[in-house]
Protein backbone atom coordinates (compact mmCIF):
# COMPACT_ATOMS: atom_id res chain seq x y z
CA UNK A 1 20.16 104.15 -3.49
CA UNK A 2 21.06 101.98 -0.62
CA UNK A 3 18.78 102.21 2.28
CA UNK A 4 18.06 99.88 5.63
CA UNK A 5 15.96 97.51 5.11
CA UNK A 6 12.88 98.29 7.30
CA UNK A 7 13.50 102.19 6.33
CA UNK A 8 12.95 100.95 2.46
CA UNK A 9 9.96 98.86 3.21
CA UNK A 10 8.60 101.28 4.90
CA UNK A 11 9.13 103.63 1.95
CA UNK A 12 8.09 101.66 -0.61
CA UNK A 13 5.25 100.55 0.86
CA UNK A 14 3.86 104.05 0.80
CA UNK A 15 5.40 105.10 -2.51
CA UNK A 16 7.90 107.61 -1.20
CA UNK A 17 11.17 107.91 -2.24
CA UNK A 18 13.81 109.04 0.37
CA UNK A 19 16.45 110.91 -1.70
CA UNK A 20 19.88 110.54 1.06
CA UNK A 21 22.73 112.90 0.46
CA UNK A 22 26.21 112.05 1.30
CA UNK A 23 26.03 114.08 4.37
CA UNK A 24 22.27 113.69 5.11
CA UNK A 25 21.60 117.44 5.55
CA UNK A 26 22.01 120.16 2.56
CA UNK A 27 25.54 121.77 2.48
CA UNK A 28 25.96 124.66 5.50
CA UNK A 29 27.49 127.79 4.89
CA UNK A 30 25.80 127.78 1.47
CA UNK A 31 23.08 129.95 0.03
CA UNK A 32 20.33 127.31 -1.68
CA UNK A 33 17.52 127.50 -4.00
CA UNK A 34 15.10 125.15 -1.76
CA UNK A 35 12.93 124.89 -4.59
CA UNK A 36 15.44 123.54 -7.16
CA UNK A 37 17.16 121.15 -4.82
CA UNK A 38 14.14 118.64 -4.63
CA UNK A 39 12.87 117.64 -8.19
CA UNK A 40 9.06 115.83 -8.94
CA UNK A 41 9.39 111.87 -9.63
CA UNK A 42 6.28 110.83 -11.35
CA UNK A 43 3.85 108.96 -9.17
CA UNK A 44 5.94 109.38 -6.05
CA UNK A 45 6.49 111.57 -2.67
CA UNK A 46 10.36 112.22 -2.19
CA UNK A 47 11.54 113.60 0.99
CA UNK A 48 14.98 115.62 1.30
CA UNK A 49 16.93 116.56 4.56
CA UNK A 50 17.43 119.84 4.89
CA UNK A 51 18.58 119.29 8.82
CA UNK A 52 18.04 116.42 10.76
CA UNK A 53 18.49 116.69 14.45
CA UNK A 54 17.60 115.34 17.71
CA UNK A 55 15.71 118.42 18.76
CA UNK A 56 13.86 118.49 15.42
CA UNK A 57 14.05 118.48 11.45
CA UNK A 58 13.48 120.16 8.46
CA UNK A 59 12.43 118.64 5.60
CA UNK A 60 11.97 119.55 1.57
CA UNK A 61 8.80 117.64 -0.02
CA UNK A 62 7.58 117.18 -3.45
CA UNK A 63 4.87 115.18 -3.99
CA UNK A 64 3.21 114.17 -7.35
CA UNK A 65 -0.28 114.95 -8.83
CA UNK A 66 -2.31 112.35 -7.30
CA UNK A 67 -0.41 111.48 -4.60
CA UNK A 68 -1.06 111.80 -0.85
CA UNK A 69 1.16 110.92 1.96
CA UNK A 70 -0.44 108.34 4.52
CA UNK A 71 -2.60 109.79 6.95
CA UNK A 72 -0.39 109.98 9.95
CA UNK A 73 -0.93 111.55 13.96
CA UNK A 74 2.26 112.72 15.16
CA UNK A 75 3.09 114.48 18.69
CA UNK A 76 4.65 117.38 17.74
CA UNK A 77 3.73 120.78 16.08
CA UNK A 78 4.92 120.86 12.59
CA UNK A 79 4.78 123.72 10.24
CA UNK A 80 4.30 123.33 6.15
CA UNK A 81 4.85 125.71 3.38
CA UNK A 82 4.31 125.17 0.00
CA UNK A 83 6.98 126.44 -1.97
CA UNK A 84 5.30 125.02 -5.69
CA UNK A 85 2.20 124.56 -6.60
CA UNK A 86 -0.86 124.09 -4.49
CA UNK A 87 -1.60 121.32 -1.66
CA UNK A 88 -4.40 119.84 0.31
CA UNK A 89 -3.71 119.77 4.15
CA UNK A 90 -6.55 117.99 6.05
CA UNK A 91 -6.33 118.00 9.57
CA UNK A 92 -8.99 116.38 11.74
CA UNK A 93 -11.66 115.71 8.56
CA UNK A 94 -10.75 120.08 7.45
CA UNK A 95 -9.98 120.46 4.68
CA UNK A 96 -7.29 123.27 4.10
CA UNK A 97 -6.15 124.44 0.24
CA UNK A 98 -2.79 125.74 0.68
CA UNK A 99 -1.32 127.82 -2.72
CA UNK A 100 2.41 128.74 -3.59
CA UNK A 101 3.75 130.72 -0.45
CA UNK A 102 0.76 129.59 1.86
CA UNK A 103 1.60 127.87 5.04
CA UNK A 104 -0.15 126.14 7.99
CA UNK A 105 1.10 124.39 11.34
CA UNK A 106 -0.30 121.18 11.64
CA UNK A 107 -0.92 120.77 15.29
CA UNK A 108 0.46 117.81 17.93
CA UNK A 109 -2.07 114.80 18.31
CA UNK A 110 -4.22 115.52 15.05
CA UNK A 111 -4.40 113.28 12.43
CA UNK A 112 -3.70 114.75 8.97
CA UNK A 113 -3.56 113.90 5.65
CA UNK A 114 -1.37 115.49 3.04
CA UNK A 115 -2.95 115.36 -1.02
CA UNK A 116 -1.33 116.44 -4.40
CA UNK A 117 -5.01 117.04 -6.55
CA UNK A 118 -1.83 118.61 -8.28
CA UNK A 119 1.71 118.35 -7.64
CA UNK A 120 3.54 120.59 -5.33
CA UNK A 121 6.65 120.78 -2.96
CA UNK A 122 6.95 121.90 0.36
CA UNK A 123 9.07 122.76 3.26
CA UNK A 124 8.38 120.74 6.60
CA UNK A 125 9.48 121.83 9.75
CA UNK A 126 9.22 120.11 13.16
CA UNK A 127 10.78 121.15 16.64
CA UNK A 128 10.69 118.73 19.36
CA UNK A 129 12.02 120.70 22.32
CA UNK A 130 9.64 121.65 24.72
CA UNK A 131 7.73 118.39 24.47
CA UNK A 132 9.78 116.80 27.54
């Protein structure tokens, strides 16, 4: 896997692992198992495209027992759904328990924290228009 160099830092510095596809977004026009097209790497977080645009993104997660991604604060509303297994969303200091089909929107200018006590996978979406 051949990534830019600050982008792998980055990445390996928190112990994710960015799968890239040849075409950076899943195939269009195609039906898709989301669940089956992002597999668990032990002891990591890997993050797939699903689309990647300027107006937003949307994003398939799976993230290892254990794990949790770094606790971030980001300006936009983004909306999670686990698709496998069950999560721990904390946003602000709350603690939220998420199970298989559960989702929650994370909301703009909170800082959250996203925990595997087991592992899981996810679906993260993010819309930027209507920020301006």
């Amino acid at each position: 896997m051949k990534l830019c160099l600050i982008t792998e830092k980055f990445y390996l510095a928190h112990k994710i692992k960015l799968e890239k596809m040849d075409n950076i977004e899943v195939e269009k026009a195609k039906a898709h198992i989301i669940v089956e097209i992002i597999e668990y790497v032990p002891n990591s977080v890997v993050i797939k495209s699903i689309i990647k645009k300027t107006t937003g993104n949307i994003s398939v997660v799976s993230v290892d027992g254990g794990e949790a991604m770094t606790e971030k604060t980001i300006p936009f509303d983004t909306f999670v759904q686990i698709i496998d297994g069950k999560a721990e969303i904390v946003i602000d200091g709350k603690s939220n328990l998420l199970d298989t089909g559960q989702s929650i929107i994370l909301p703009a200018h909170t800082s959250n924290i996203v925990k595997a006590n087991e592992r899981f996978k996810m679906i993260s979406t993010i819309i930027k228009s209507g920020y301006e």
